[in-house]
N, C-alpha and C. Protein backbone atom coordinates (compact mmCIF):
# COMPACT_ATOMS: atom_id res chain seq x y z
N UNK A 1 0.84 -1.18 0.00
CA UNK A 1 0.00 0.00 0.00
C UNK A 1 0.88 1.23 0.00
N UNK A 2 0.48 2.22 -0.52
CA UNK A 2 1.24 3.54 -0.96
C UNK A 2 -0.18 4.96 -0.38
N UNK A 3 0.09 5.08 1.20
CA UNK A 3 -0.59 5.95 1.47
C UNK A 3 -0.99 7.26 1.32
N UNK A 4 0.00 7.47 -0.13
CA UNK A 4 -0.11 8.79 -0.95
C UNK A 4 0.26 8.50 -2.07
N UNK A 5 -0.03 7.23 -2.67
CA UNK A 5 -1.00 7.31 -3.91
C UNK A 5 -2.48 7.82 -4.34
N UNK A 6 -2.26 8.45 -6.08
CA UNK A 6 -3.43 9.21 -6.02
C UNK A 6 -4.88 8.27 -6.08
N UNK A 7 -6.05 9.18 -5.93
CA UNK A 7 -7.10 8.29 -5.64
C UNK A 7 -7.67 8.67 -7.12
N UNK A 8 -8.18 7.13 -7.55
CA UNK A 8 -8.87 7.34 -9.05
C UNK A 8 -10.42 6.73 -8.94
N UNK A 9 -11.44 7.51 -9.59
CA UNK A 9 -12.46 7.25 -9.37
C UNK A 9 -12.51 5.87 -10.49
N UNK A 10 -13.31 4.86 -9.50
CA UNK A 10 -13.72 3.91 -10.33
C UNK A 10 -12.83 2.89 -10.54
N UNK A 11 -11.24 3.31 -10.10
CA UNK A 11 -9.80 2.23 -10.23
C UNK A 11 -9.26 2.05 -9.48
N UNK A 12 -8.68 3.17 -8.48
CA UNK A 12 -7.73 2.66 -7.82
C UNK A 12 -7.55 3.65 -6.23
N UNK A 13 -6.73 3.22 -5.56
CA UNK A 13 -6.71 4.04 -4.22
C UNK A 13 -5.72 3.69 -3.59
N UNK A 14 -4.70 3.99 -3.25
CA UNK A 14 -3.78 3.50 -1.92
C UNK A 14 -2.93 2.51 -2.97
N UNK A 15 -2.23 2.87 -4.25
CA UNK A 15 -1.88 1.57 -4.89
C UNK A 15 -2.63 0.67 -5.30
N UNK A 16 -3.51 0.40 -4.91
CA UNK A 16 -4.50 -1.03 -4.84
C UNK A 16 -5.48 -0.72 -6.06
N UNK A 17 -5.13 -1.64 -7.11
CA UNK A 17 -6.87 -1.63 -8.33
C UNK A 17 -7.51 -2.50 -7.79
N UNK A 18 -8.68 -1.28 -8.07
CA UNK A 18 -9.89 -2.38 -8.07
C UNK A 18 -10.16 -3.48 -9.05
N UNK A 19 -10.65 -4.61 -8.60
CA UNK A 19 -10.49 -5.42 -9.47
C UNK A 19 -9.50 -6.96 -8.93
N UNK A 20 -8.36 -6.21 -8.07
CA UNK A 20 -7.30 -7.18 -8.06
C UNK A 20 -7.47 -8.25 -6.93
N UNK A 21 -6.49 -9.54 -7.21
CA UNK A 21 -6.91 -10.36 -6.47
C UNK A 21 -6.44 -9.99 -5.14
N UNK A 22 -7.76 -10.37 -3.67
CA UNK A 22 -6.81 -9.82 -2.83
C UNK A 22 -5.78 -10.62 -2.23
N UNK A 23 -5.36 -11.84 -2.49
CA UNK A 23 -4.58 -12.14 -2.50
C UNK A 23 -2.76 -11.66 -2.36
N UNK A 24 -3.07 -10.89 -3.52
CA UNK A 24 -1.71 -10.32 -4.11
C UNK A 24 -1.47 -9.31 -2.94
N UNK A 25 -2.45 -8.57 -2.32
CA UNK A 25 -2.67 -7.31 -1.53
C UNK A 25 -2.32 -8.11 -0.04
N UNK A 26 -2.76 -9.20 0.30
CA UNK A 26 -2.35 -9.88 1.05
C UNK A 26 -0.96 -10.12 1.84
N UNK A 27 -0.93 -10.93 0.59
CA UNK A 27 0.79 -11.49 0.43
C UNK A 27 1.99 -9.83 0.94
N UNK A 28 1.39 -9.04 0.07
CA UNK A 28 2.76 -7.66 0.28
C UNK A 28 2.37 -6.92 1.56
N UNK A 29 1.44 -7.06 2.05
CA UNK A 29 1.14 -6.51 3.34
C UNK A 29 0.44 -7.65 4.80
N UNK A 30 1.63 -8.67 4.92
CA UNK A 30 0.99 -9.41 5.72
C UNK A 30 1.22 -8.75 7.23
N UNK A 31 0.21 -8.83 7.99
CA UNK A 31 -0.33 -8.23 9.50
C UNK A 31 -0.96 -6.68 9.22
N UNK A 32 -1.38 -6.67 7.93
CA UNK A 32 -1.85 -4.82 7.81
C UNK A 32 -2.87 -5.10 8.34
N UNK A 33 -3.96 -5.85 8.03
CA UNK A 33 -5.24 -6.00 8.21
C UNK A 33 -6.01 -7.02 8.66
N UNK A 34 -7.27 -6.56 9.60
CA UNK A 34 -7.85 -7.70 10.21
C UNK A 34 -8.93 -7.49 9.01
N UNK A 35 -9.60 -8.93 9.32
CA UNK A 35 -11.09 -8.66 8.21
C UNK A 35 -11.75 -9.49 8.90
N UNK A 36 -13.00 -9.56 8.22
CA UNK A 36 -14.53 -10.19 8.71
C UNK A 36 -15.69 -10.04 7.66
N UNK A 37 -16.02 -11.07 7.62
CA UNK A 37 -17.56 -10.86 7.01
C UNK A 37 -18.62 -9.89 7.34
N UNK A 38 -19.27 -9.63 6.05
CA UNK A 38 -20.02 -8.47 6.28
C UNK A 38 -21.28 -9.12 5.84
N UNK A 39 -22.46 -9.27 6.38
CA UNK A 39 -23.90 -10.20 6.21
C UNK A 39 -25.05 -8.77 6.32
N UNK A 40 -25.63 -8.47 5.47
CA UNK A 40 -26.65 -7.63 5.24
C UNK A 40 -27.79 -8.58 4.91
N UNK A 41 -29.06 -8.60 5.82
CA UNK A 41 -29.84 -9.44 5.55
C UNK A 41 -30.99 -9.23 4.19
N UNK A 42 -31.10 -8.22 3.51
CA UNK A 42 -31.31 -7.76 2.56
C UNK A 42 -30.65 -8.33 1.61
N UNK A 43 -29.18 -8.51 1.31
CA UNK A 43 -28.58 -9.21 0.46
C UNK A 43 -27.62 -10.39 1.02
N UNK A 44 -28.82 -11.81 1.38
CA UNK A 44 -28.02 -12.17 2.19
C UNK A 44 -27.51 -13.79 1.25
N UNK A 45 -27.12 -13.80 0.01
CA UNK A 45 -26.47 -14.47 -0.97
C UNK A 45 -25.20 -13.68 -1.41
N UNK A 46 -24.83 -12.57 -0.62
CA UNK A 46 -23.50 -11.52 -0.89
C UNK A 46 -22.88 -11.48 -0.29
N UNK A 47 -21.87 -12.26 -0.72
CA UNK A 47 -20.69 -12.47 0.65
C UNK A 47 -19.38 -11.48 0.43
N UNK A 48 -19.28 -10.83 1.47
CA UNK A 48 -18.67 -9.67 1.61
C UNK A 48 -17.35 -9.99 2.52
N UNK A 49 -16.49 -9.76 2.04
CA UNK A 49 -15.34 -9.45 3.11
C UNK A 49 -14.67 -8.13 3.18
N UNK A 50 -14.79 -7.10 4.76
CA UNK A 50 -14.29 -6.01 4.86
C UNK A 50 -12.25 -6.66 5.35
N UNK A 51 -11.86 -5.92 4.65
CA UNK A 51 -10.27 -5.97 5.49
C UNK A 51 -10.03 -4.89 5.78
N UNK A 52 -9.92 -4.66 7.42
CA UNK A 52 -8.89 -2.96 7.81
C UNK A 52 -7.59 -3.04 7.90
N UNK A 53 -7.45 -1.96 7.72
CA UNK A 53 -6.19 -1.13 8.08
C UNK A 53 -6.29 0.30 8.67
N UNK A 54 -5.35 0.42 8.94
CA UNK A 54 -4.96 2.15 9.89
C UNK A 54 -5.29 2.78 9.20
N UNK A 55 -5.19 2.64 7.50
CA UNK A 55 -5.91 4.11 6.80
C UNK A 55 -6.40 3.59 5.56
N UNK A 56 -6.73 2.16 5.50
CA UNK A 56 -7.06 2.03 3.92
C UNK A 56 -7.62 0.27 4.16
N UNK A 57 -9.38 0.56 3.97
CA UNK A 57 -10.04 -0.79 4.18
C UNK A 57 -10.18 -1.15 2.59
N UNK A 58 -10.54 -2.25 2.39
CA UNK A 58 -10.74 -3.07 1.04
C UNK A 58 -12.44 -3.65 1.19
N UNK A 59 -12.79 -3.60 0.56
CA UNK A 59 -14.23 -4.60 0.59
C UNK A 59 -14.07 -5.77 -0.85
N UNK A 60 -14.18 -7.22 -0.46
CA UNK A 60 -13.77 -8.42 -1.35
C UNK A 60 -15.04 -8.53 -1.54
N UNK A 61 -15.24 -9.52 -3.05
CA UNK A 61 -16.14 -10.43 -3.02
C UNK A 61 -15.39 -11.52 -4.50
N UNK A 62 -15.56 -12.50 -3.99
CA UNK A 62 -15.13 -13.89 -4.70
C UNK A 62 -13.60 -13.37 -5.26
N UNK A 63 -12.81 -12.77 -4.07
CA UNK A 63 -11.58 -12.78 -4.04
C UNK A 63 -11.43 -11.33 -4.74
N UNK A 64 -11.93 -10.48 -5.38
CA UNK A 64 -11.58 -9.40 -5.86
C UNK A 64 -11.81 -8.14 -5.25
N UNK A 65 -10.96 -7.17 -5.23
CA UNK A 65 -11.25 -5.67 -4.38
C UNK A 65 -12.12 -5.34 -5.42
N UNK A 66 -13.36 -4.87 -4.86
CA UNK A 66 -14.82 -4.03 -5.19
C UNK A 66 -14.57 -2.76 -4.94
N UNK A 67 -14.21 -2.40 -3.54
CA UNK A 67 -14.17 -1.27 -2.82
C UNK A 67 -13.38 -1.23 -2.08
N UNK A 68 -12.53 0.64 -2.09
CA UNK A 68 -11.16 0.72 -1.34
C UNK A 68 -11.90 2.32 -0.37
N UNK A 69 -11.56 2.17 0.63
CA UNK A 69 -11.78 3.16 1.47
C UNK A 69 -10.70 3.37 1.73
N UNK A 70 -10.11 4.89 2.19
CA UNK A 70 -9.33 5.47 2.54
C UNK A 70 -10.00 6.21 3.67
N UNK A 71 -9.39 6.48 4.83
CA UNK A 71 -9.26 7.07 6.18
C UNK A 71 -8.32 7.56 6.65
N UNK A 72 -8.53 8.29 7.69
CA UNK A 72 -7.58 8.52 9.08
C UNK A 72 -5.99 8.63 8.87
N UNK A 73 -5.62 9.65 8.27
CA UNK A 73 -4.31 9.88 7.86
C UNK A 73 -4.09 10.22 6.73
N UNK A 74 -4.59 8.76 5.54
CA UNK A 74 -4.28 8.68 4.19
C UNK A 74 -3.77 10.41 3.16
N UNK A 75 -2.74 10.29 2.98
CA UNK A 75 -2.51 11.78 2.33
C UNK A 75 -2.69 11.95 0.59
N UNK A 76 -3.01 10.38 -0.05
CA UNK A 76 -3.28 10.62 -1.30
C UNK A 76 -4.65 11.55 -2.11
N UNK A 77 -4.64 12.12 -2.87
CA UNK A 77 -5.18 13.00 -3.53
C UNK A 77 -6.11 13.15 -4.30
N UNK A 78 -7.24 12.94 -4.98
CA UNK A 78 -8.17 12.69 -6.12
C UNK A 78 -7.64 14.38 -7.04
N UNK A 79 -7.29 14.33 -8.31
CA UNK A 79 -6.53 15.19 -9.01
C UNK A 79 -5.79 16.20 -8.41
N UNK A 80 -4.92 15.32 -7.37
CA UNK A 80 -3.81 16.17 -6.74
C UNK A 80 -4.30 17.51 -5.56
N UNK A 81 -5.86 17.56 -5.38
CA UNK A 81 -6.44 18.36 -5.05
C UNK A 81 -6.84 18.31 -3.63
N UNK A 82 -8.09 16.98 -3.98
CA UNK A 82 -8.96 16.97 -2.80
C UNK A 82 -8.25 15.52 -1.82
N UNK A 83 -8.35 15.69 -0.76
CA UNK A 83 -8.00 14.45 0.08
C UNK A 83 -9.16 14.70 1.52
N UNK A 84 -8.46 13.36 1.95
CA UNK A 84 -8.94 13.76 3.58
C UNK A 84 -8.52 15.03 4.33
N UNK A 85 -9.52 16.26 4.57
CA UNK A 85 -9.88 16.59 5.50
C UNK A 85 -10.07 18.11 4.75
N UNK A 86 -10.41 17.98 2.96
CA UNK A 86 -10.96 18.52 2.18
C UNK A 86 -12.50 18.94 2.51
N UNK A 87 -12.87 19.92 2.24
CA UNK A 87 -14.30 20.58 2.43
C UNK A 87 -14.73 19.91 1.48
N UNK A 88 -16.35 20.37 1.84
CA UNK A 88 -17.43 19.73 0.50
C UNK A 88 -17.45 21.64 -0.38
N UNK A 89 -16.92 22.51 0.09
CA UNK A 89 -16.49 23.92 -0.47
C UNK A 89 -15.18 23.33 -1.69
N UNK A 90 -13.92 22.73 -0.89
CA UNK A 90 -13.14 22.51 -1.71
C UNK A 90 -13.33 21.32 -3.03
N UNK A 91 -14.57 20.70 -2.87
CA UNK A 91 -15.02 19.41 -3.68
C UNK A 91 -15.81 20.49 -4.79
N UNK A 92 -16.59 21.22 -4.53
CA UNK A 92 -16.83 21.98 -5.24
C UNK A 92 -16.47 23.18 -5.94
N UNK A 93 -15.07 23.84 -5.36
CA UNK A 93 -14.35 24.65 -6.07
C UNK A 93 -13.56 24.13 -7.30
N UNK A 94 -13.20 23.35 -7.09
CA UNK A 94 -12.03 22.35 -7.92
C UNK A 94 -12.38 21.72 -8.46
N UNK A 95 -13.55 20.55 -8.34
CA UNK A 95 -13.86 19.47 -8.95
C UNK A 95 -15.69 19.68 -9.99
N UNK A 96 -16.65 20.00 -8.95
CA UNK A 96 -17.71 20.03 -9.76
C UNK A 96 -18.64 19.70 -8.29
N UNK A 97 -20.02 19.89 -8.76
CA UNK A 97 -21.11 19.73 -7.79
C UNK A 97 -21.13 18.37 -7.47
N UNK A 98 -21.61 18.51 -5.95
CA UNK A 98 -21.99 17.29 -5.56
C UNK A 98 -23.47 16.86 -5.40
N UNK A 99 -23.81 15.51 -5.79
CA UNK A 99 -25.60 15.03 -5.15
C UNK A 99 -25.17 14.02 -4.48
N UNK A 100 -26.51 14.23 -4.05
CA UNK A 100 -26.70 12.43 -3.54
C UNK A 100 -27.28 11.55 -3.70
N UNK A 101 -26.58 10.26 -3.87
CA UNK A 101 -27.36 9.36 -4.80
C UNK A 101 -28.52 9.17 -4.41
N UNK A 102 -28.90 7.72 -4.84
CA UNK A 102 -30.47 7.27 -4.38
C UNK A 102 -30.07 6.16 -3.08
N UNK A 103 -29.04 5.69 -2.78
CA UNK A 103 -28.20 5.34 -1.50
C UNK A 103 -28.38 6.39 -0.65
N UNK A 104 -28.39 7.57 -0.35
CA UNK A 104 -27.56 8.73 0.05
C UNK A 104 -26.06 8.98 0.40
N UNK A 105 -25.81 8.71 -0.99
CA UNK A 105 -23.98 8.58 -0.82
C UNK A 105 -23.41 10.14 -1.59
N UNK A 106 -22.41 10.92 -1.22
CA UNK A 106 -22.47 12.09 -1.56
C UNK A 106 -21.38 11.69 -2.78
N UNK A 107 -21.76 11.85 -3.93
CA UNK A 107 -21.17 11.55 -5.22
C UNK A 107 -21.07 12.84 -6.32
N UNK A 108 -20.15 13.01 -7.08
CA UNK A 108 -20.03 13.66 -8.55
C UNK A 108 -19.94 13.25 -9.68
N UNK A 109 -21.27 13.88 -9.87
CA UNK A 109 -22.17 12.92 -11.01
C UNK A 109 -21.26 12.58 -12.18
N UNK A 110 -20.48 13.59 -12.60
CA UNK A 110 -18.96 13.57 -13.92
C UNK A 110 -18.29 12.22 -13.05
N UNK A 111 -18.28 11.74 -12.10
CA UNK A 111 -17.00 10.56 -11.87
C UNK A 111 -18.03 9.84 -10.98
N UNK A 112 -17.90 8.82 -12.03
CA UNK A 112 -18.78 7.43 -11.52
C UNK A 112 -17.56 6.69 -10.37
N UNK A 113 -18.03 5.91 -9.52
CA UNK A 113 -16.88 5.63 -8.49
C UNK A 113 -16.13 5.86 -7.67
N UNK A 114 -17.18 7.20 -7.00
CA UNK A 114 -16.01 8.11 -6.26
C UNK A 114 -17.62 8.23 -5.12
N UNK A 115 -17.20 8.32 -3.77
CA UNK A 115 -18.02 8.36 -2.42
C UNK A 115 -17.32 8.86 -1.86
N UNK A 116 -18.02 10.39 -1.37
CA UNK A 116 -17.62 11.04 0.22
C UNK A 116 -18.17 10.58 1.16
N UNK A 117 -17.68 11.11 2.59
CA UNK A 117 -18.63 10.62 3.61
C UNK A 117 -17.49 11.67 4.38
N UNK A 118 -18.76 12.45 5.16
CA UNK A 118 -18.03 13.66 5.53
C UNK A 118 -18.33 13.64 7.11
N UNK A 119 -16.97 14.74 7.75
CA UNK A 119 -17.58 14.61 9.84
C UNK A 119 -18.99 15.42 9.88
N UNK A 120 -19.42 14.66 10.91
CA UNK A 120 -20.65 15.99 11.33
C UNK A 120 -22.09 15.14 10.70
N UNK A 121 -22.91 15.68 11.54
CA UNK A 121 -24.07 14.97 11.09
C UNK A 121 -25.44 15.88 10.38
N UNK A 122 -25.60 15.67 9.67
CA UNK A 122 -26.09 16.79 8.68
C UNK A 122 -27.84 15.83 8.23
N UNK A 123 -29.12 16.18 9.30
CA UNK A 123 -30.12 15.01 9.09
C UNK A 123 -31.01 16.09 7.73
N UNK A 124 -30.75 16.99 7.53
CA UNK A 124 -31.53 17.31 6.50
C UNK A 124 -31.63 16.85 4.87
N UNK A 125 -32.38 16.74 4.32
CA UNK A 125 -32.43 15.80 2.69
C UNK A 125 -31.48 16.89 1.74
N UNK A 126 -30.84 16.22 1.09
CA UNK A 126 -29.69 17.24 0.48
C UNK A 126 -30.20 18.58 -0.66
N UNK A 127 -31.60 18.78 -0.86
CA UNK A 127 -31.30 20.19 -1.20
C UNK A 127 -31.56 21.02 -0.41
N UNK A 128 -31.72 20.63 0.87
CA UNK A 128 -31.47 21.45 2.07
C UNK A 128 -29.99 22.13 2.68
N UNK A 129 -29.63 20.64 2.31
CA UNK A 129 -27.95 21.23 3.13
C UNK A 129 -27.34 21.51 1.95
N UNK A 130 -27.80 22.17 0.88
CA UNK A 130 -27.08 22.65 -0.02
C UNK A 130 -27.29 24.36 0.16
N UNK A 131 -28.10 24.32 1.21
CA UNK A 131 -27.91 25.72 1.75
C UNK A 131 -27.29 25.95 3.43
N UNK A 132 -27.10 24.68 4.41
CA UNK A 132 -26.52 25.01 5.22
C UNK A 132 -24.47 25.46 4.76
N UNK A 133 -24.09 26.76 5.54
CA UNK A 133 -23.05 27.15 5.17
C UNK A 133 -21.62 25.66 6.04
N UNK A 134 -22.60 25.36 7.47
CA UNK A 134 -21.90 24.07 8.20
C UNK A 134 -21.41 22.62 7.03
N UNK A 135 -22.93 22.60 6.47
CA UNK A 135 -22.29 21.66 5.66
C UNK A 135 -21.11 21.73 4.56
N UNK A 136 -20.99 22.70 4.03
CA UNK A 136 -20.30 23.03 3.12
C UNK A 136 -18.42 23.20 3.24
N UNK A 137 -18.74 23.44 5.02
CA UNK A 137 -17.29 23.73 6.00
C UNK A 137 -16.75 21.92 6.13
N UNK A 138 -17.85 21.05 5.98
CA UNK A 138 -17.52 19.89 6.87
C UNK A 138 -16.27 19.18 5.71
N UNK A 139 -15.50 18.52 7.02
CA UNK A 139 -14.64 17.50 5.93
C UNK A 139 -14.68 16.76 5.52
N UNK A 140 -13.78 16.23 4.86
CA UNK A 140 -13.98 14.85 4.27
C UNK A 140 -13.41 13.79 5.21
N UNK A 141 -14.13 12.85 5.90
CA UNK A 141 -13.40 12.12 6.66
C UNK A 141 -13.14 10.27 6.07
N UNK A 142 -13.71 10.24 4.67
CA UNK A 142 -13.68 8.43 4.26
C UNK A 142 -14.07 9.36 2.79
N UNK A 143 -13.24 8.61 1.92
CA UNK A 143 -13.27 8.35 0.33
C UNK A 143 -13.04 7.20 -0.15
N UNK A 144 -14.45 6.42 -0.88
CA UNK A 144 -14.51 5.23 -1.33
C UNK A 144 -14.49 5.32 -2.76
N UNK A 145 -13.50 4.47 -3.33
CA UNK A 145 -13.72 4.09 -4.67
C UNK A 145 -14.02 2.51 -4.79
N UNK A 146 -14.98 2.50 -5.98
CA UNK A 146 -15.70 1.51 -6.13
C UNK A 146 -15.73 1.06 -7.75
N UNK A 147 -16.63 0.31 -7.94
CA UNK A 147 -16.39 -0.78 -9.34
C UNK A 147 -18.17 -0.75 -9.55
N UNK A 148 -18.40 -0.83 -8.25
CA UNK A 148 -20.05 -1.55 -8.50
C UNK A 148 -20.60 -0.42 -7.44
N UNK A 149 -22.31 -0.64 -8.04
CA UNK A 149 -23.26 -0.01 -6.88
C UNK A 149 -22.57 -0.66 -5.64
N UNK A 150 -22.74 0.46 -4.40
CA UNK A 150 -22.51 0.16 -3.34
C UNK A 150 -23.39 0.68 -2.12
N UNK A 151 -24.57 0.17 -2.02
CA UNK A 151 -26.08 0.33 -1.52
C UNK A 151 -25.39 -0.86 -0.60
N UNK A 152 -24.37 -1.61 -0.52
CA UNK A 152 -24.35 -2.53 0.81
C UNK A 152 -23.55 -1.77 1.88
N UNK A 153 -22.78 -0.78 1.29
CA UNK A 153 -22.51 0.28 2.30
C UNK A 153 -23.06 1.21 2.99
N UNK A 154 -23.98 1.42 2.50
CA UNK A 154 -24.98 2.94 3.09
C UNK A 154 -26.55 1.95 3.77
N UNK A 155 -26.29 1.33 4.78
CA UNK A 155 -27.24 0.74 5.09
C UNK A 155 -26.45 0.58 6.71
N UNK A 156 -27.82 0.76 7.75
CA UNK A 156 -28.13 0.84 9.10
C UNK A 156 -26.90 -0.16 9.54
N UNK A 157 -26.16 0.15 10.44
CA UNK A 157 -24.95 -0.85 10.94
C UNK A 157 -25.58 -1.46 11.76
N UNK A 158 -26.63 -1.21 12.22
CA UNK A 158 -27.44 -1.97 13.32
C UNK A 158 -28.72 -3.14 12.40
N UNK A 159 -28.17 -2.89 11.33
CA UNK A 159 -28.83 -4.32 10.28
C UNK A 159 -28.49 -5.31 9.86
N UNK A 160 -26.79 -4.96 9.79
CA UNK A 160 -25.90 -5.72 9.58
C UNK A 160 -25.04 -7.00 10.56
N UNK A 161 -24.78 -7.54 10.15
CA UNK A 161 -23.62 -8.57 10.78
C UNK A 161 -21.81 -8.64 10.74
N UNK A 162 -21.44 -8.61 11.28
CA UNK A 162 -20.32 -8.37 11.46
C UNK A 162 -19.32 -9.57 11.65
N UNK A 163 -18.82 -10.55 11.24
CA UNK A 163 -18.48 -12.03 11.79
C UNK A 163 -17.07 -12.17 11.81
């Protein structure tokens, strides 16, 4: 893992493509990460494996990275610009508007594969907090790149299983 490698929507994050076996990710980083199954009873023929690390989780399925989260430190960049602890001001100066999906995942609609998830808790429906000035201050605290819908992420942790 390369904790300032850049982040690519839809490919790659932390070194790591999506796509790859995790195996390989394994092998070059043995003791980085604990993992566990992830059981959503909604999709419960989807077998999920989360692996952590200190700043960069993986989400598997039938051995391949789906999804790379970056956290808590990570200094790599999405066009050299935005990183962790980037505004949803600086996501929008630089990059382009943000919505939210039909998940409620805060996405830019130009880059398929790219998920914020920002500090602070913001319960209003987003063309609301497209007028709070708080929201706009908040950071970026998790950037997920992904391959596939990821509606198994944005769902109640208190629905889920953890194993």
């Amino acid at each position: 893992m390369n904790i300032e490698a850049p982040i690519v929507p839809g490919e790659s994050a932390a070194g790591i493509q999506l796509g790859s076996p995790i195996e390989e990710l394994l092998t070059e980083h043995k003791n980085a990460f604990d993992s566990g199954e992830v059981v959503k009873p909604s999709f419960p023929t989807l077998v999920i494996t989360r692996y952590r690390s200190a700043m960069v989780d993986v989400w598997v399925t039938k051995g391949k990275v789906e999804t790379i989260m970056v956290h808590d430190g990570y200094r790599g960049k999405l066009m050299g610009k935005i990183g962790l602890g980037s505004t949803i001001a600086d996501i929008e100066r630089y990059i382009g508007a943000l919505e939210e999906d039909e998940e409620d995942n805060l996405v830019i609609p130009d880059f398929p594969g790219l998920v914020f998830e920002v500090e602070g808790y913001f319960p209003d429906y987003f063309p609301e907090l497209q007028k709070d000035p708080a929201f706009h201050r908040a950071p970026i605290k998790e950037i997920y790149v992904h391959t596939t819908p990821i509606e198994w992420l944005a769902f109640d942790p208190g629905t889920a299983i953890w194993t």
